[in-house]
Protein backbone atom coordinates (compact mmCIF):
# COMPACT_ATOMS: atom_id res chain seq x y z
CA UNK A 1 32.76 0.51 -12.37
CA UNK A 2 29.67 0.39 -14.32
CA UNK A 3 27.89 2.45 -12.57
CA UNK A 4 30.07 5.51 -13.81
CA UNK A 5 28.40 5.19 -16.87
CA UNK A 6 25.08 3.98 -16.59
CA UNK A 7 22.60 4.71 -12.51
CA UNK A 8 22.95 0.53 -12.43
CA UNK A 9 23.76 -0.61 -8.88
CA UNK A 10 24.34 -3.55 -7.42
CA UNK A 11 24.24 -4.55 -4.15
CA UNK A 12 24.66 -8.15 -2.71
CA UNK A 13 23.72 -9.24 1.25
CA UNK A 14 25.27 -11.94 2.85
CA UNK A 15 25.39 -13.87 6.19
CA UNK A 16 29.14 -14.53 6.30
CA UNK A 17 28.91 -16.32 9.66
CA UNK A 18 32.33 -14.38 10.73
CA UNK A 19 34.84 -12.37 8.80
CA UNK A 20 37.20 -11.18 12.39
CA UNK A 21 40.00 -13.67 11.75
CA UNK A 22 42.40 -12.31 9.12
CA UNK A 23 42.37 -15.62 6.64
CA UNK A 24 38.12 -16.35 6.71
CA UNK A 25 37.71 -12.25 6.04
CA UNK A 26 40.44 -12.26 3.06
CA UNK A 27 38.66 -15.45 1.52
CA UNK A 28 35.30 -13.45 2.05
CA UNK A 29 36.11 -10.19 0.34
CA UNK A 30 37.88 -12.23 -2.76
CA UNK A 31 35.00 -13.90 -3.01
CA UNK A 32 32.95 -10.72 -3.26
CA UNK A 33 35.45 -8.97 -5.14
CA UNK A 34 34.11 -11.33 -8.20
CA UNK A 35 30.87 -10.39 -7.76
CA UNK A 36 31.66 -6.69 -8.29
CA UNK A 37 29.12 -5.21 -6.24
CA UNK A 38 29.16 -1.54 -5.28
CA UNK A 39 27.25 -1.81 -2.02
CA UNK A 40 27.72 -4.78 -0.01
CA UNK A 41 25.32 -5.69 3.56
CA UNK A 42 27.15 -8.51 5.88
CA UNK A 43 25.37 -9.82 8.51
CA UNK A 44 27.08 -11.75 11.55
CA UNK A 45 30.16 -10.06 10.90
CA UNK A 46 31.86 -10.22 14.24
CA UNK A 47 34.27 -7.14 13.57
CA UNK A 48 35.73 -4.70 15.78
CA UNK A 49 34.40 -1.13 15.53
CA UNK A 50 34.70 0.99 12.68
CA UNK A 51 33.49 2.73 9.83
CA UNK A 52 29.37 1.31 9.24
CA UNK A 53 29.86 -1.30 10.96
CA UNK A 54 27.66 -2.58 13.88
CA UNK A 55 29.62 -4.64 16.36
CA UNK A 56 28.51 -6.63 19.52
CA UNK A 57 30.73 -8.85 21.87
CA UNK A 58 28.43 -12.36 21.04
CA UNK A 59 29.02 -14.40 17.91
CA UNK A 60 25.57 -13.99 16.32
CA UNK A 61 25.34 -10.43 15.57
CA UNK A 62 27.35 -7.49 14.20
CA UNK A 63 26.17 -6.22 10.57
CA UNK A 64 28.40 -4.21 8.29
CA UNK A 65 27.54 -1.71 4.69
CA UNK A 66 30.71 -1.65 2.52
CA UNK A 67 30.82 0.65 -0.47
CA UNK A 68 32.85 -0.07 -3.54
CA UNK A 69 36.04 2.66 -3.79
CA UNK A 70 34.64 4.55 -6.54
CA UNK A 71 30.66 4.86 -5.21
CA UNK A 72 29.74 7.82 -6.09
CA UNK A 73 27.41 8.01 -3.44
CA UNK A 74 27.33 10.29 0.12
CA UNK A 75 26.41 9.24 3.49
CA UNK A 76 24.24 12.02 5.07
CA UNK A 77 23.00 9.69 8.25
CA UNK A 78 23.63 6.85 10.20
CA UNK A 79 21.26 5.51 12.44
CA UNK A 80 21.73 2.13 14.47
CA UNK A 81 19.59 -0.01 17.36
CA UNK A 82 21.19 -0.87 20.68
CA UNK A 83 22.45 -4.69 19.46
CA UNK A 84 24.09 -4.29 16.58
CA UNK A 85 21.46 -6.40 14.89
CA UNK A 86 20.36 -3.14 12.34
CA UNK A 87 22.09 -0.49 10.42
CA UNK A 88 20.62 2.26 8.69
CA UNK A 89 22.46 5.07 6.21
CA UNK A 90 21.00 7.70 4.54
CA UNK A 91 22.92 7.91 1.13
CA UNK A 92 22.67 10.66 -1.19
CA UNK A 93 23.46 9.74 -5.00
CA UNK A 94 22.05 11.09 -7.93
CA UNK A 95 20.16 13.67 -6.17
CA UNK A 96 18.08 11.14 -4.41
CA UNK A 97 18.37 9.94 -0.97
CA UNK A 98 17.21 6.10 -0.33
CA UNK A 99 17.75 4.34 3.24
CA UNK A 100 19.92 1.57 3.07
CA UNK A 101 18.93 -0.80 5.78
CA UNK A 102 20.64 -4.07 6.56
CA UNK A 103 19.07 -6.53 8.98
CA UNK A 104 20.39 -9.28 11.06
CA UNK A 105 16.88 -11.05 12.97
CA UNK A 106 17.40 -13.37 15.87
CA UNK A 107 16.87 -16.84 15.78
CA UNK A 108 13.40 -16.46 17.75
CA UNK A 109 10.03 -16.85 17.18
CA UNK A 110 9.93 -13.17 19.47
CA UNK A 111 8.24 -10.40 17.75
CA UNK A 112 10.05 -8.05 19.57
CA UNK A 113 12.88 -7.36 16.96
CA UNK A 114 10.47 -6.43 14.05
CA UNK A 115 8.60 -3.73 16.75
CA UNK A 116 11.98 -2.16 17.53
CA UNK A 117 12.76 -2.07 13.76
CA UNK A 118 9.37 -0.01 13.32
CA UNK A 119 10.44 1.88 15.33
CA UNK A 120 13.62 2.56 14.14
CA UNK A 121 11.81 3.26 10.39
CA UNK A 122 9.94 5.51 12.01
CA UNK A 123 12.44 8.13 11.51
CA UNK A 124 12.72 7.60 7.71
CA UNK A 125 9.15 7.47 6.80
CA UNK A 126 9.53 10.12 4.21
CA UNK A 127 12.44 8.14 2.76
CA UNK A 128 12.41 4.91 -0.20
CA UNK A 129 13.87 2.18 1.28
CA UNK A 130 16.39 -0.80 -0.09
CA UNK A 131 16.16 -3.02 3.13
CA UNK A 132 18.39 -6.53 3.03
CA UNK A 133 19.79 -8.86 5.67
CA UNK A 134 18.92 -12.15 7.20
CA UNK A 135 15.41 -11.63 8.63
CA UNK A 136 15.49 -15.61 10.32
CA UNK A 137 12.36 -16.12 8.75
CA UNK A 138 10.06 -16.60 5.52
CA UNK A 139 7.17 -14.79 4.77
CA UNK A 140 5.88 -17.22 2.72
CA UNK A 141 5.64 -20.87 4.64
CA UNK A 142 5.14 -22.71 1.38
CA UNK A 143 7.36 -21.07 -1.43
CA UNK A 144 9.33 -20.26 0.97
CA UNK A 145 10.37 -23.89 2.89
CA UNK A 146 11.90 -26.91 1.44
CA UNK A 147 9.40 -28.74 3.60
CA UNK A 148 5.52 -27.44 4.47
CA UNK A 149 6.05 -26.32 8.76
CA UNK A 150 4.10 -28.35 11.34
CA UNK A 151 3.52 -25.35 13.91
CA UNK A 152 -0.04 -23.44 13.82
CA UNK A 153 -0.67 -20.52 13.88
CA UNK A 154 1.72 -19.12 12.03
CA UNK A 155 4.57 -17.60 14.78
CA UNK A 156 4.63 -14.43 16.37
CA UNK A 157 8.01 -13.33 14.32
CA UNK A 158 7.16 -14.37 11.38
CA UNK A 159 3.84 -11.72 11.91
CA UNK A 160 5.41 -9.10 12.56
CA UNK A 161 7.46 -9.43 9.85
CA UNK A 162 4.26 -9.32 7.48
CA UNK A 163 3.39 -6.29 9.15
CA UNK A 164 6.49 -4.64 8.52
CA UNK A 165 6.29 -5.18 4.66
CA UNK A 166 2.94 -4.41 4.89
CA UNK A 167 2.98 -1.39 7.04
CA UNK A 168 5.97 0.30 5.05
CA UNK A 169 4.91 -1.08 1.37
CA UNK A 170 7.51 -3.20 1.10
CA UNK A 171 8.31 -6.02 -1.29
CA UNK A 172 10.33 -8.96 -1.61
CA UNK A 173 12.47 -7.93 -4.59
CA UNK A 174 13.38 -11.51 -5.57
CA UNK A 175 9.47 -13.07 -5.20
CA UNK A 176 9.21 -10.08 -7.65
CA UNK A 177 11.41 -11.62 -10.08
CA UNK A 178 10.52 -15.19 -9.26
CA UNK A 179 6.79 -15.79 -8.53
CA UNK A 180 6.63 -19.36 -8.46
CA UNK A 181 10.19 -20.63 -8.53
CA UNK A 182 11.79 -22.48 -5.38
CA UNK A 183 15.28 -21.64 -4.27
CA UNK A 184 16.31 -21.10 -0.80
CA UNK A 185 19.15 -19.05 0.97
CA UNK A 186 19.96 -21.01 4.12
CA UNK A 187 20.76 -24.75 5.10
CA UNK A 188 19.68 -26.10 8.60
CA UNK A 189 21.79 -29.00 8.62
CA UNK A 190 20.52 -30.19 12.61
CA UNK A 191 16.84 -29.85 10.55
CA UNK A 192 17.59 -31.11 7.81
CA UNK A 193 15.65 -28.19 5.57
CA UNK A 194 16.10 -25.75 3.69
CA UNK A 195 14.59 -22.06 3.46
CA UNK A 196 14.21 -18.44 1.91
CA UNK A 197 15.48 -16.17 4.52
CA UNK A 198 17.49 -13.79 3.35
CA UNK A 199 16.21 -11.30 1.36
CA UNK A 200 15.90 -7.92 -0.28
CA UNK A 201 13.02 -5.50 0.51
CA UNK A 202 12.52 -2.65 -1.23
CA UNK A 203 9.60 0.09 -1.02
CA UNK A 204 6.43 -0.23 -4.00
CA UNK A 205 8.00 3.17 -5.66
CA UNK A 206 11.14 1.12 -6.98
CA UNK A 207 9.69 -1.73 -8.27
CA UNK A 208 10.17 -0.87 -11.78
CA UNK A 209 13.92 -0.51 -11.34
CA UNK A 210 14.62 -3.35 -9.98
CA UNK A 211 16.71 -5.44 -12.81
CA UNK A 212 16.89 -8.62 -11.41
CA UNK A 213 17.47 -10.34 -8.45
CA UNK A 214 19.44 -13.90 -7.77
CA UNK A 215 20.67 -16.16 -5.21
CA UNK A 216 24.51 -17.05 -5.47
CA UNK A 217 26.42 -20.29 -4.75
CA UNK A 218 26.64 -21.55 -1.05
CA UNK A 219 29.95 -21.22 0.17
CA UNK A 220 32.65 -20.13 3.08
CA UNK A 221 28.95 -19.75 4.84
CA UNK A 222 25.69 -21.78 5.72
CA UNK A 223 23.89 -18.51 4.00
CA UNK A 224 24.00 -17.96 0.01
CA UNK A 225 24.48 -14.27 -1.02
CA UNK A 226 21.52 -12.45 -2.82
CA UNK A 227 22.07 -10.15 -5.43
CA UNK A 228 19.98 -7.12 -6.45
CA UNK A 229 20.60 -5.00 -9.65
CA UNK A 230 18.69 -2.05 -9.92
CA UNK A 231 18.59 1.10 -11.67
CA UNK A 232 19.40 4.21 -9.30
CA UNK A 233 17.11 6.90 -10.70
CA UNK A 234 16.95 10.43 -10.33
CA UNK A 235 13.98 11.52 -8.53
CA UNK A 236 12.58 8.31 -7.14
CA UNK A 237 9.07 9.05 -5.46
CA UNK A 238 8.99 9.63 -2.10
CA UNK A 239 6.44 8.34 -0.09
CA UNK A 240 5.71 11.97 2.18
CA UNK A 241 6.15 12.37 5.55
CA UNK A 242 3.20 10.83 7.68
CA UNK A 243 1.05 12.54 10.02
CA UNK A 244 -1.59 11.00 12.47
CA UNK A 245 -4.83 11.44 11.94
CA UNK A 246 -6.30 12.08 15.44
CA UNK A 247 -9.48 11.21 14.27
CA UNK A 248 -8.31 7.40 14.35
CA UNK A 249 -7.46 7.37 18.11
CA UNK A 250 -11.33 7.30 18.50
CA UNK A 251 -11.72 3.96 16.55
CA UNK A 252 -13.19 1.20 18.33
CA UNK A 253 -10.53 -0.86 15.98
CA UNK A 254 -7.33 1.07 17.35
CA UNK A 255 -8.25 1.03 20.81
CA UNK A 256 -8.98 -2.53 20.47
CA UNK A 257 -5.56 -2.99 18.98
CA UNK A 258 -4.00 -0.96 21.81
CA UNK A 259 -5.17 -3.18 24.61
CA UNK A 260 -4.47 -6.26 22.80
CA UNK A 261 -0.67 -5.43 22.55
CA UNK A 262 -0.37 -4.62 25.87
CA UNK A 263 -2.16 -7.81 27.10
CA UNK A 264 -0.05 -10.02 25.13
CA UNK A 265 2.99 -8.38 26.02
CA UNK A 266 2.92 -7.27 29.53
CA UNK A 267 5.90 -8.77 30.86
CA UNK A 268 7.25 -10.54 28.46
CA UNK A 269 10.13 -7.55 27.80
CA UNK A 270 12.53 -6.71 30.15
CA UNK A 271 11.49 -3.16 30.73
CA UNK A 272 8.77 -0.93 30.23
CA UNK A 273 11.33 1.38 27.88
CA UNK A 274 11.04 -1.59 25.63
CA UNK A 275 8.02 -2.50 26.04
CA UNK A 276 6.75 1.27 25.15
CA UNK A 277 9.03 1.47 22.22
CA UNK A 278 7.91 -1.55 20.44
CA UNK A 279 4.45 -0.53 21.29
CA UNK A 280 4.84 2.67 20.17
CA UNK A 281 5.50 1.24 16.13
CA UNK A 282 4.01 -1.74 16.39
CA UNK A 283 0.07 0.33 16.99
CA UNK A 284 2.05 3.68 14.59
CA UNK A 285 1.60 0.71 12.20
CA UNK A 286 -1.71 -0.52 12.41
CA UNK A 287 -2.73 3.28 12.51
CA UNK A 288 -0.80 3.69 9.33
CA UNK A 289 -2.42 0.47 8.08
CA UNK A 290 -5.83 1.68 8.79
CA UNK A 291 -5.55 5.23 7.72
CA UNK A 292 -4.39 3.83 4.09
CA UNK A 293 -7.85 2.03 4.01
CA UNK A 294 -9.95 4.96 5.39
CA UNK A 295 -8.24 6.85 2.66
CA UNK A 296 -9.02 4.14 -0.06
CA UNK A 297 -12.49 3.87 1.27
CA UNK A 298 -12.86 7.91 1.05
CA UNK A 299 -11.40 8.07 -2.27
CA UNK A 300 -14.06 5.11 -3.63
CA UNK A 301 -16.77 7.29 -2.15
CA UNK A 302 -15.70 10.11 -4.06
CA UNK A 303 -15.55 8.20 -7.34
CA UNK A 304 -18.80 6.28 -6.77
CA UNK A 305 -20.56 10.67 -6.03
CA UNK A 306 -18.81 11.21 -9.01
CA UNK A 307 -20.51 8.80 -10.92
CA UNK A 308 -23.78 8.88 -9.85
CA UNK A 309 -23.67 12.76 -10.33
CA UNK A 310 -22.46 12.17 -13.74
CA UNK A 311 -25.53 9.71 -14.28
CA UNK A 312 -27.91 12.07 -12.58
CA UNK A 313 -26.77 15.31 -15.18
CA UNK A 314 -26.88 12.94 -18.13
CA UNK A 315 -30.98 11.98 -16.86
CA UNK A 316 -31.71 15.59 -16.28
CA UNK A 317 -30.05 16.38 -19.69
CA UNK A 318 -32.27 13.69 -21.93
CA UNK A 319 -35.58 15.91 -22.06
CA UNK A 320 -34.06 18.50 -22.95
CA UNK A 321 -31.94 16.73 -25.72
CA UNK A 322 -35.43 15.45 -26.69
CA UNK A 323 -37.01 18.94 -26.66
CA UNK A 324 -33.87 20.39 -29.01
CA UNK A 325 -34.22 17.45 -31.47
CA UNK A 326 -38.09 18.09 -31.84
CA UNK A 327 -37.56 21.52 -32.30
CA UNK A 328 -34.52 20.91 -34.59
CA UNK A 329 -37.00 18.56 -36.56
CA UNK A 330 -40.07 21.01 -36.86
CA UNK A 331 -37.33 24.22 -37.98
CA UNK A 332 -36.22 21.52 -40.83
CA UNK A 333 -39.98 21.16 -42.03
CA UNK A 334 -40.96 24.61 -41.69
CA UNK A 335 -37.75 25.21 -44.25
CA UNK A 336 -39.54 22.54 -46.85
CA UNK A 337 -42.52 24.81 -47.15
């Protein structure tokens, strides 16, 4: 393995579409087997329980994390939501813990799924995060899409995911390595397009060891693979737990953001449980969104004080510069004579 020798990892996530009958999961795992990964995310896996695996009784869900023989690597924590759509570990290697997170959206334009998940993240906020899966949507509609969508405004899901990569400083590892370039992950054959929804997401404080990031060969599935090679360092910065500022409950902006969830969503969930929960990260991150730019804003004030101070010394300090050179100047003829 070559991560026995060198902190390189690589992890590939893949939509396999099923892997429960004996022949389609053998063809699967030989096919992965040449890719060599050490951490592999499945989404739509359809397996019975077991080890990190997330299993539900309908055909669409069920997401797995398989680790190479040899991974170094410990799981300290497992965390899951209630449809076997996410799976989180904690893994310990190296002396630094990451969240692995693999993601299997629904195919609906419902935010609801991406509020849960905020939820869910809210438990690892002091944590980096390597996030993959098949999120069901693109976050950008025109890099993104083999042809430009019709629908506007933008919908509801694809939102929310925006917020989540905003909210938890997130970024699209392979956008990263590929600004401009078009290449897409999934094949709607009843649409007749193409798209870029499957992904890696990884938190701003790894971004320099990513190594690259590619999409692989459609095949066995209607999904291509992704693969992400990074560089598992010792140390990686943590981002600190959060804490509220209470002072932020009194913003006209978060109480405006407050009712405005609940209007819109009143009754669209089937409980209030639900409907609290999602509520619960969806306005955590909008409070975590603001506070970042009342901090920003402070910090600019600080440096703009700073700088005016520093102008206001160096006036106050020219007379007196003056007053030294003159008297320099009148010691140097008194010497001559």
């Amino acid at each position: 393995v070559i991560m026995a020798h060198t902190n390189t990892i690589k992890i590939v996530s893949w939509n396999v579409n099923g892997v429960n009958q004996y022949v389609r999961r053998t063809k699967v795992l030989t096919y992965l087997s040449h890719k060599k990964p050490d951490i592999v995310f499945l989404q739509e896996t359809h397996l019975v329980p077991g080890a990190f695996h997330g299993t539900h009784d309908a055909k669409t869900r069920g997401v797995s994390i398989l680790f190479h023989k040899n991974f170094p690597g410990q799981v300290v924590k497992e965390l899951m939501d209630g449809d076997s759509r996410v799976l989180i570990l904690i893994v310990s290697l190296y002396n630094t813990k990451v969240a692995l997170i693999n993601v299997c959206a629904p195919n609906s334009p419902d935010a609801t799924f991406f509020a849960q998940l905020q939820a869910l993240l809210l438990e690892i906020l002091d944590l980096p995060i390597i996030m993959g899966g098949d999120f069901n949507q693109v976050l950008d509609p025109v890099l993104d899409r083999s042809r430009p969508e019709k629908s506007l405004p933008p919908p509801p899901d694809r939102r929310a995911l925006q917020d989540l990569v905003s909210n938890y400083g997130l970024v699209d590892s392979w956008r990263l390595v590929h600004p401009q370039s078009l290449e897409f992950t999934f094949h709607s054959s009843s649409h007749g397009t193409r798209s870029r929804i499957d992904m890696f997401l990884i938190s701003k404080g790894m971004v320099n060891s990513v190594q690259s990031c590619s999409i692989g060969m459609r095949a066995l599935s209607d999904h291509s693979p992704v693969d992400l090679l990074c560089i598992w360092e010792s140390g990686v910065s943590r981002k600190g737990r959060w804490r509220l500022n209470s002072s932020l409950l009194n913003s006209e902006t978060i109480k405006a953001v407050i009712q405005e969830y609940f209007a819109q969503n009143a009754g669209l969930v089937s409980t209030d449980t639900s409907l609290w929960e999602a509520g619960k990260a969806y306005i955590g991150g909008r409070i975590i969104a603001l506070s970042s730019r009342v901090k920003r804003e402070s910090n600019k004030r600080v440096i703009d004080l700073e700088r005016c101070i520093g102008e206001l010394e160096a006036q106050s300090m020219s007379p007196l510069l003056v007053s030294v050179s003159r008297r320099h100047a009148d010691g140097s003829q008194l010497l001559r004579h």
